[in-house]
N, C-alpha and C. Protein backbone atom coordinates (compact mmCIF):
# COMPACT_ATOMS: atom_id res chain seq x y z
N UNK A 1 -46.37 38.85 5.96
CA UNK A 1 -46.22 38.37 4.60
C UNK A 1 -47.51 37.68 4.17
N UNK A 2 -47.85 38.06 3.17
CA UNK A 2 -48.92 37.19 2.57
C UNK A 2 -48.49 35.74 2.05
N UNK A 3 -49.10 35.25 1.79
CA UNK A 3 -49.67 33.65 1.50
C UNK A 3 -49.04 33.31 0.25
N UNK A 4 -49.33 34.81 -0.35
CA UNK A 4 -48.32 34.30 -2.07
C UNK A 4 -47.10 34.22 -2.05
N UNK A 5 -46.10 35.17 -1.21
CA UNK A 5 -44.95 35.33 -0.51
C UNK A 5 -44.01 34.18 -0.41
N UNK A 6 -45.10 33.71 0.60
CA UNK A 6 -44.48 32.61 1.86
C UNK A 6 -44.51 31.08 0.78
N UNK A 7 -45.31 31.43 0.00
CA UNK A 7 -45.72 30.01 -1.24
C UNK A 7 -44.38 30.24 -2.19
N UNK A 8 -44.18 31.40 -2.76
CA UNK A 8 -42.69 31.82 -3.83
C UNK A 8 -41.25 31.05 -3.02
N UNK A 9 -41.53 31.57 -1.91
CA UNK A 9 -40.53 31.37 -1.18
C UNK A 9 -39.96 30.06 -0.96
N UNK A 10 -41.20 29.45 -0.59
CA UNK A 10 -40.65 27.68 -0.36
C UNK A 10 -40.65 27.03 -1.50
N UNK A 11 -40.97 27.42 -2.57
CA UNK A 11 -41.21 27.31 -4.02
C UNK A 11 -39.47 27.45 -4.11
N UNK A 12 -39.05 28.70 -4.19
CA UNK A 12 -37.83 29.05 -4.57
C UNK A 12 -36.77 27.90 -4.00
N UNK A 13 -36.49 27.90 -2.61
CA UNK A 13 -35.93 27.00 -1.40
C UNK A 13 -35.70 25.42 -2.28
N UNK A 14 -37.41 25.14 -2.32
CA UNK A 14 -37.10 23.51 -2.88
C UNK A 14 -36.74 23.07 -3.85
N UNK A 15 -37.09 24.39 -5.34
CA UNK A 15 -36.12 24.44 -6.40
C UNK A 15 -34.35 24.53 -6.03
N UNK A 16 -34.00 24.82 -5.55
CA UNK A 16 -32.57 25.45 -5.21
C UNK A 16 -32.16 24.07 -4.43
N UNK A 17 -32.92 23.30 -3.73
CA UNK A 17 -32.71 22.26 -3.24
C UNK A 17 -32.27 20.92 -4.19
N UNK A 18 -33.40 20.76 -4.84
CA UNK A 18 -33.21 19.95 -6.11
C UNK A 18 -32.30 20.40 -6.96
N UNK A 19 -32.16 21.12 -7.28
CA UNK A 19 -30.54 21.52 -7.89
C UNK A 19 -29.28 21.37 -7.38
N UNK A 20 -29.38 21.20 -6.06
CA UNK A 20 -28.24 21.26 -5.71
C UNK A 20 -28.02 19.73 -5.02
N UNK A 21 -29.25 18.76 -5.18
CA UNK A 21 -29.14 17.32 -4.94
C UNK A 21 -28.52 16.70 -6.56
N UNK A 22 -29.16 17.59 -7.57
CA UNK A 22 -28.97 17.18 -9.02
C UNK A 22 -27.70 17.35 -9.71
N UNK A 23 -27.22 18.57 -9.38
CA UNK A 23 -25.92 18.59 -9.86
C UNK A 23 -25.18 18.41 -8.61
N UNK A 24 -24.90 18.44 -7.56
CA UNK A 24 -23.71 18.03 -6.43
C UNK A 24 -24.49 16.94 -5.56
N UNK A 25 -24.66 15.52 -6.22
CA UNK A 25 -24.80 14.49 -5.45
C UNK A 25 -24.22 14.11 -4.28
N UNK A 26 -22.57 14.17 -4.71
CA UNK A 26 -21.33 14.01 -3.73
C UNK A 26 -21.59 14.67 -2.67
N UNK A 27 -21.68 16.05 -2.71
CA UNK A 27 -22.32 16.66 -1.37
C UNK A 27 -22.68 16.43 -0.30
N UNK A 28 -24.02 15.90 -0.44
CA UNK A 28 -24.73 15.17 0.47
C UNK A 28 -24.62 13.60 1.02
N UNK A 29 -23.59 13.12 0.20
CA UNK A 29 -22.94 11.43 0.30
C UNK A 29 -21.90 11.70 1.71
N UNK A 30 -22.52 10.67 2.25
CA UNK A 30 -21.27 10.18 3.36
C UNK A 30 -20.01 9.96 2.72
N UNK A 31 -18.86 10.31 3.32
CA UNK A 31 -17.35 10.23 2.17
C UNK A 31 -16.74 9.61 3.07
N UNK A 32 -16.02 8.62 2.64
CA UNK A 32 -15.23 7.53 3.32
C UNK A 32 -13.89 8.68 3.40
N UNK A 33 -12.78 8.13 4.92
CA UNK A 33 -11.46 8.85 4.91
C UNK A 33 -10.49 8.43 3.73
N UNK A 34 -10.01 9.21 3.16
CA UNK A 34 -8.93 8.79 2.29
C UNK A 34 -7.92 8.06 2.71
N UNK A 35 -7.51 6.69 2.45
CA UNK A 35 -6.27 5.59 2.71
C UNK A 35 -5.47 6.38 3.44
N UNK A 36 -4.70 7.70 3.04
CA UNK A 36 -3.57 7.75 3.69
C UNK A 36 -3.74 8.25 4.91
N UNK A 37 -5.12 8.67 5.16
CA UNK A 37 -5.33 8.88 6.94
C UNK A 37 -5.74 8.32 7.45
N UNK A 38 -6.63 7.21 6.70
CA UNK A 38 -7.35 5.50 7.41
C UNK A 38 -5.96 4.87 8.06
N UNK A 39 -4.54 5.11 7.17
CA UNK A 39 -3.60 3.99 7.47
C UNK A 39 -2.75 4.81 8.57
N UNK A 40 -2.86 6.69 8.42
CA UNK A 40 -1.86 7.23 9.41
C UNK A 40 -2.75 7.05 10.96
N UNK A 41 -3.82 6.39 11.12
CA UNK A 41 -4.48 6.48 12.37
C UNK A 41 -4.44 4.63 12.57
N UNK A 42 -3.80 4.00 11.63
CA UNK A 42 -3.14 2.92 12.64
C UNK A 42 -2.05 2.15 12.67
N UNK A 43 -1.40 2.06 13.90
CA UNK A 43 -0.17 2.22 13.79
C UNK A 43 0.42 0.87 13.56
N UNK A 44 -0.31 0.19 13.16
CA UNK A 44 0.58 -1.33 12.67
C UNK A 44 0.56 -0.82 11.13
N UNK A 45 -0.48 -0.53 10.45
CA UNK A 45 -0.01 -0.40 9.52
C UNK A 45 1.44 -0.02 8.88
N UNK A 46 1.24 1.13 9.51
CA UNK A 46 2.64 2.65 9.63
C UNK A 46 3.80 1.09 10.33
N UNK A 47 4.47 -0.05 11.11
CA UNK A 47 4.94 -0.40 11.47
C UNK A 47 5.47 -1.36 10.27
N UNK A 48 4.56 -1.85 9.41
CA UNK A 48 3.93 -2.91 8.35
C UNK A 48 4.73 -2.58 7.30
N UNK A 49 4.13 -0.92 7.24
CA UNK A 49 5.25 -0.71 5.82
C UNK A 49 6.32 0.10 6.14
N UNK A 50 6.85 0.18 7.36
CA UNK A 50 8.39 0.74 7.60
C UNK A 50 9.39 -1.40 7.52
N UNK A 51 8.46 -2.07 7.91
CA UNK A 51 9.51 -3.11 7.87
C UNK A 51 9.43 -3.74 6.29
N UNK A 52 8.38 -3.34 5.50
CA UNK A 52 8.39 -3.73 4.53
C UNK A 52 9.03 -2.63 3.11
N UNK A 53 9.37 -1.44 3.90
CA UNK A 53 10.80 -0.65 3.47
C UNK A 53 11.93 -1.02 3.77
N UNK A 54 12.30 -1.64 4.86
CA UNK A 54 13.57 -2.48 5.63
C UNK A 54 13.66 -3.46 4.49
N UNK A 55 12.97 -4.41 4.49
CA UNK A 55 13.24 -5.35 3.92
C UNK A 55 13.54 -5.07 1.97
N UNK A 56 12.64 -4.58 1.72
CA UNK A 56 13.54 -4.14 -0.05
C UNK A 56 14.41 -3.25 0.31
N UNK A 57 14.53 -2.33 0.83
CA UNK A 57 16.16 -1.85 0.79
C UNK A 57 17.49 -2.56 0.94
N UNK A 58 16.84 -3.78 1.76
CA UNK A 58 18.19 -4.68 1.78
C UNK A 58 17.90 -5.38 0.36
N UNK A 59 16.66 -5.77 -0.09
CA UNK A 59 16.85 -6.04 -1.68
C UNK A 59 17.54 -5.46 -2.12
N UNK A 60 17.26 -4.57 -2.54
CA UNK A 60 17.93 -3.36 -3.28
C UNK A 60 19.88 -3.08 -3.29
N UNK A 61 20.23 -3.11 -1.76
CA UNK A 61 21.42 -3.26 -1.35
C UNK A 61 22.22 -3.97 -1.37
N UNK A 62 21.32 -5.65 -2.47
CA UNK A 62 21.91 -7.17 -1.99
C UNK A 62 22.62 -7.29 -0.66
N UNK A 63 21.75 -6.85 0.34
CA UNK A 63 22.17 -7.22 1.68
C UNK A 63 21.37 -9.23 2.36
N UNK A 64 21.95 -9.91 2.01
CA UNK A 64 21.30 -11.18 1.81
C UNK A 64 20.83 -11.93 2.97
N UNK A 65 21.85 -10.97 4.48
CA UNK A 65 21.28 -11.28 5.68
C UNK A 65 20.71 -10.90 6.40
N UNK A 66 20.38 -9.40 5.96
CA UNK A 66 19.00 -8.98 6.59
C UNK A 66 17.81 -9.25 6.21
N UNK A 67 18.08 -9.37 4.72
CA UNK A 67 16.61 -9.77 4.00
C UNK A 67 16.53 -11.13 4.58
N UNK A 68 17.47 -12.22 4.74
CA UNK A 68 16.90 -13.59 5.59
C UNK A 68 16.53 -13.49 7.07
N UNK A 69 17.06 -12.73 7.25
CA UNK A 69 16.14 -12.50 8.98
C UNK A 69 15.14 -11.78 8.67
N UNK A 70 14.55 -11.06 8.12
CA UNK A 70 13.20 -10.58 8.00
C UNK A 70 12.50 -11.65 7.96
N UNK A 71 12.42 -12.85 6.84
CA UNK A 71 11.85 -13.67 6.37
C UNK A 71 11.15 -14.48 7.65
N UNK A 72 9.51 -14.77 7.43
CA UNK A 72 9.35 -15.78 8.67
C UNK A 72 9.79 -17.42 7.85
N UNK A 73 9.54 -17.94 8.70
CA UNK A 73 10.01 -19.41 8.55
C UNK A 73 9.01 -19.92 7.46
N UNK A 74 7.77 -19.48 7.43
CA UNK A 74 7.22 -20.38 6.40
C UNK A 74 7.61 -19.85 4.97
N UNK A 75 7.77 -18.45 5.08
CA UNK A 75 8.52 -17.77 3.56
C UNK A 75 9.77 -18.43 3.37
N UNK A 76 10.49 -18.72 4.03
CA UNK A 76 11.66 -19.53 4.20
C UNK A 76 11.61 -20.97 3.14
N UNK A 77 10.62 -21.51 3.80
CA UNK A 77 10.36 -23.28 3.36
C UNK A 77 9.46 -23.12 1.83
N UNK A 78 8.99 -21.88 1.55
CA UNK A 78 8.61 -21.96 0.18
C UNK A 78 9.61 -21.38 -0.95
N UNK A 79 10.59 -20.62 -0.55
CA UNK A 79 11.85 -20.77 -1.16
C UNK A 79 13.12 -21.45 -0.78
N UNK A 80 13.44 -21.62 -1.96
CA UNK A 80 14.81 -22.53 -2.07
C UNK A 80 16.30 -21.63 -2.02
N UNK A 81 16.90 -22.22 -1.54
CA UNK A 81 18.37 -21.23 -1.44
C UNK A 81 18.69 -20.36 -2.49
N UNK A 82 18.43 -20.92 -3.84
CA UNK A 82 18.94 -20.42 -5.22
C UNK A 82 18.07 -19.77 -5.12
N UNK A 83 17.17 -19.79 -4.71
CA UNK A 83 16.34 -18.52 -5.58
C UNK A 83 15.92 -17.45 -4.70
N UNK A 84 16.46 -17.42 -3.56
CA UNK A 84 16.34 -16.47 -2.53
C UNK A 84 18.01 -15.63 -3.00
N UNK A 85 19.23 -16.33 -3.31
CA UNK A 85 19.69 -16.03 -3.82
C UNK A 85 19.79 -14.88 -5.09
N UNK A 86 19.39 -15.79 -5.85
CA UNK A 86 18.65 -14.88 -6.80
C UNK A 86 17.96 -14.07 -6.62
N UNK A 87 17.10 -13.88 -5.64
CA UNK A 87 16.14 -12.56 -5.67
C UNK A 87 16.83 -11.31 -5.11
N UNK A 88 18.19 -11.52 -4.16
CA UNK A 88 18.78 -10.55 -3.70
C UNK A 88 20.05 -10.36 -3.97
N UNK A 89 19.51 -11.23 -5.55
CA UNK A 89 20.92 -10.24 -6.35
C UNK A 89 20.50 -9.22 -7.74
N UNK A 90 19.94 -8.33 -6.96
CA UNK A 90 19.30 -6.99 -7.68
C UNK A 90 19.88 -6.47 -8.56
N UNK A 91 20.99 -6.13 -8.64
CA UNK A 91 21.90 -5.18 -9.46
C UNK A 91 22.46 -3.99 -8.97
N UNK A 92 23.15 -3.27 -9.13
CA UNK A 92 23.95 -2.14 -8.99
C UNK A 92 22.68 -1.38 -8.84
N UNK A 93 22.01 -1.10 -10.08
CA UNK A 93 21.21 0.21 -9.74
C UNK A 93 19.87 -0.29 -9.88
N UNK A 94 19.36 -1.32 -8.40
CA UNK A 94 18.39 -1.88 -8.46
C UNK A 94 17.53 -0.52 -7.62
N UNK A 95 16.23 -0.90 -7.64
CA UNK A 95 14.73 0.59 -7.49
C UNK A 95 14.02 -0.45 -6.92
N UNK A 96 13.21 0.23 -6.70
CA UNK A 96 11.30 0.27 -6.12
C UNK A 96 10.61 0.99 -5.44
N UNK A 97 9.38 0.47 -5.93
CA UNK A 97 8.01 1.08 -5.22
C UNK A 97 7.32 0.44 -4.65
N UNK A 98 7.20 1.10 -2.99
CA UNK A 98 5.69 0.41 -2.97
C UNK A 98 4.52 1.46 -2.79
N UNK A 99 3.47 0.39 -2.97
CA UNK A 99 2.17 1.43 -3.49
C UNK A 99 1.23 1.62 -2.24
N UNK A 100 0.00 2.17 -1.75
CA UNK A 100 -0.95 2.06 -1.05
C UNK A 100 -0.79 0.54 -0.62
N UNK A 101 -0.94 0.19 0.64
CA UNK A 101 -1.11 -1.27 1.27
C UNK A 101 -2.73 -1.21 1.92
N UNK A 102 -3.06 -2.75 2.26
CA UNK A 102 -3.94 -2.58 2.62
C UNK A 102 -3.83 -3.89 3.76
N UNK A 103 -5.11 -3.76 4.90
CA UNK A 103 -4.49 -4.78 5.91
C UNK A 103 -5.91 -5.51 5.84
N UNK A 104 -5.00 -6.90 5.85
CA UNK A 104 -5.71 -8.19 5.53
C UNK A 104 -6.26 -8.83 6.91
N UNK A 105 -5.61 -8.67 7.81
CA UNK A 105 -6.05 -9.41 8.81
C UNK A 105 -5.44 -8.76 9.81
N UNK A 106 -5.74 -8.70 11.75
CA UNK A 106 -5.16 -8.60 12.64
C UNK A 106 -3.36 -8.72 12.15
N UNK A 107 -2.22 -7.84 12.45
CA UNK A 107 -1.51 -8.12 12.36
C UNK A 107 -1.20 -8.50 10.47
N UNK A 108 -1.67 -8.19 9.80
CA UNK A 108 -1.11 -9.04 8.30
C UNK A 108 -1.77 -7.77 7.43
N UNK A 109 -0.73 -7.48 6.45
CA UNK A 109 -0.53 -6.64 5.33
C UNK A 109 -0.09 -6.84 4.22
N UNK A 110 -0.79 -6.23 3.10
CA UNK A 110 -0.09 -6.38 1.79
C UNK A 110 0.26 -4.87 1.01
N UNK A 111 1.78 -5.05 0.46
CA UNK A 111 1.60 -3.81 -0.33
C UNK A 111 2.08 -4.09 -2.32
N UNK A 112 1.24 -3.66 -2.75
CA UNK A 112 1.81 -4.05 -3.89
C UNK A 112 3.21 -3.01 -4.29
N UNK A 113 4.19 -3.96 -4.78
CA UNK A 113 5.10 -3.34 -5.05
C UNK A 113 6.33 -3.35 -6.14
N UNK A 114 6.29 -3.07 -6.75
CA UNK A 114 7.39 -2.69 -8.38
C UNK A 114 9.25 -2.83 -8.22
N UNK A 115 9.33 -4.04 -8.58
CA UNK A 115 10.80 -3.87 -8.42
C UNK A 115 11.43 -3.46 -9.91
N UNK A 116 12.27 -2.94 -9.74
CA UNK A 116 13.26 -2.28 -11.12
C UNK A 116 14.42 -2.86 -11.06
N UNK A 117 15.16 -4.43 -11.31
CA UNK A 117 16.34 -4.88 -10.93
C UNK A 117 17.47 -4.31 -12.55
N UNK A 118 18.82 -4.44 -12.24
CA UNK A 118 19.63 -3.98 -13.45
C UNK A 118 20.31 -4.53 -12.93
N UNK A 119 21.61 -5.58 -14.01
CA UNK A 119 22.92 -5.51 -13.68
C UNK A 119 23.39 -4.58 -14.41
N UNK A 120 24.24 -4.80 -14.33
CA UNK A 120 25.80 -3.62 -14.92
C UNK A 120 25.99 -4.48 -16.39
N UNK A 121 26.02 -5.93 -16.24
CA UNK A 121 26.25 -6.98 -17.70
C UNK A 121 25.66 -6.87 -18.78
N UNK A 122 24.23 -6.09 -18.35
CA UNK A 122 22.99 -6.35 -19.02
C UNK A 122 23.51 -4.66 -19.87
N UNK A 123 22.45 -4.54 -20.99
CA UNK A 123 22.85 -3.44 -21.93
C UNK A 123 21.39 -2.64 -21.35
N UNK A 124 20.29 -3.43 -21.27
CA UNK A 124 19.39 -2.97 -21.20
C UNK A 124 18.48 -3.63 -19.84
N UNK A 125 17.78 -2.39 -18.46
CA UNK A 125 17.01 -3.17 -17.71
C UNK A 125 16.25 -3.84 -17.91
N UNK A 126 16.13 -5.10 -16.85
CA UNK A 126 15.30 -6.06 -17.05
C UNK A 126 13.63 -5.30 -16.91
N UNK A 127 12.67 -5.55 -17.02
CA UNK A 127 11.36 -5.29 -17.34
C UNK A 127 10.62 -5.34 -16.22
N UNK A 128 10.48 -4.19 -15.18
CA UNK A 128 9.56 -3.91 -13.73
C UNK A 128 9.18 -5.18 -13.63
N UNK A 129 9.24 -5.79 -12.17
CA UNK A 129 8.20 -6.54 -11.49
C UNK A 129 7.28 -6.00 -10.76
N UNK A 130 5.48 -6.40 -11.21
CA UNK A 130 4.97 -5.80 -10.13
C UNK A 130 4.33 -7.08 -9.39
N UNK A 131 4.49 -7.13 -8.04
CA UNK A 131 4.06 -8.10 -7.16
C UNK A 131 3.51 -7.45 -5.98
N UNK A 132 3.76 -8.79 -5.12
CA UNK A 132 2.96 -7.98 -3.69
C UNK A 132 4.13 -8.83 -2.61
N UNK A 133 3.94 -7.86 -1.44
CA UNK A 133 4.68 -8.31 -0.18
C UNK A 133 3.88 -8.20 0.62
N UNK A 134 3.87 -8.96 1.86
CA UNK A 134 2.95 -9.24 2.69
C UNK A 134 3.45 -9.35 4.26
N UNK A 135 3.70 -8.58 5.01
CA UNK A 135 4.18 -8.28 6.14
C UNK A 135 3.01 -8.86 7.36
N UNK A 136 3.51 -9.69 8.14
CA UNK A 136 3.11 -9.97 9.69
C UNK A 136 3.83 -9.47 10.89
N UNK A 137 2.81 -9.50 11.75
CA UNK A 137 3.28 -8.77 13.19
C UNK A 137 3.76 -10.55 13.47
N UNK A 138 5.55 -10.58 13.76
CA UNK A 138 6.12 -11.42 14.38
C UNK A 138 6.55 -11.68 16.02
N UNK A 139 6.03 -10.42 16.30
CA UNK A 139 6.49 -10.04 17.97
C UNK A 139 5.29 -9.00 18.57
N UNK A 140 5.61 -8.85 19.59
CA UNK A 140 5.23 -7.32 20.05
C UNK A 140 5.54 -6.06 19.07
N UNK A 141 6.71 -6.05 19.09
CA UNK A 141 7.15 -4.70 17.68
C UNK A 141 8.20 -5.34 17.03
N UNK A 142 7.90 -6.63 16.44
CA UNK A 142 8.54 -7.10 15.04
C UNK A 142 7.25 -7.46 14.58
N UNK A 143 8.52 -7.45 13.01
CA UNK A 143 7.87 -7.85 11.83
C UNK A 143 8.52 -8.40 11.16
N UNK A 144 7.61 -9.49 10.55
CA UNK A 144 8.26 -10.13 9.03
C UNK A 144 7.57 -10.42 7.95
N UNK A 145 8.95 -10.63 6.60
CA UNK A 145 8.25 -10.80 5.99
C UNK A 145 7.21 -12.21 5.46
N UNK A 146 6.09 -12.43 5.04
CA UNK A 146 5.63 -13.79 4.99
C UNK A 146 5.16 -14.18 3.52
N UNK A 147 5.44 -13.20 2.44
CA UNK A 147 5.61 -13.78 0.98
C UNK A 147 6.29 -12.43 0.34
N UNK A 148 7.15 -13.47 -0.44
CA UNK A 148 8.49 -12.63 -1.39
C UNK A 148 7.12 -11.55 -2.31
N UNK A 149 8.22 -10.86 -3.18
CA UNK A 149 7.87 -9.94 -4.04
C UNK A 149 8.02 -10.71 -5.47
């Protein structure tokens, strides 16, 4: 090959290069794992938000003594009877969501999460809560919860 060739050529190459740094930046970017396989590769998480499904379903269920044994003791002493009361008296066709969590510390999680409470009295549901719950490793393989929704 001649000289003019071999010059077109790498000519061509580094054009095609720059184009393809210019329009597909992303490309060439290191890409972080997406949350839901960052969180399926660890398993407190996955532990974190199965007890922090335990625990609003008994919301949800007005089950009032499982949701108090979830509770650790200091969630305990920042609510008052009435209003722990109150929080697990949801309604008939009480809901929720929780959303992506994320972990705060060794052992400690938060997930933000949407409650939908209704009574039956009411004509019209009360208006989504969105808050956060915050699950600790209480044992070897417990968990609790350590702030309401």
């Amino acid at each position: 090959m001649s000289g003019r060739y071999v010059a077109l050529l790498l000519l061509c190459l580094g054009f095609t290069v720059l184009v393809a740094v210019v329009l597909f930046p992303s490309a060439l970017a290191k890409s972080k794992p997406s949350p839901s396989i960052a969180a399926t590769s660890d398993p407190g998480y996955m532990s974190a938000l199965a007890a922090a499904n335990r625990f609003l379903q008994a919301w949800q269920n007005q089950d009032h003594e499982t949701g108090l044994l979830m509770l650790t003791d200091d969630a305990k002493q920042h609510s008052s009877a009435d209003g722990l009361e109150a929080f697990f008296s949801s309604g008939s066709d009480a809901a929720y969501e929780i959303a992506h969590g994320k972990k705060l510390a060794a052992g400690r999680y938060t997930f933000p999460v949407t409650l939908f409470a209704f009574h039956s009295d009411q004509t019209n549901s009360t208006r989504p809560q969105k808050s956060e719950i915050v699950v600790v490793r209480a044992g070897k393989d417990e968990w609790a919860v350590d702030k309401l929704p």
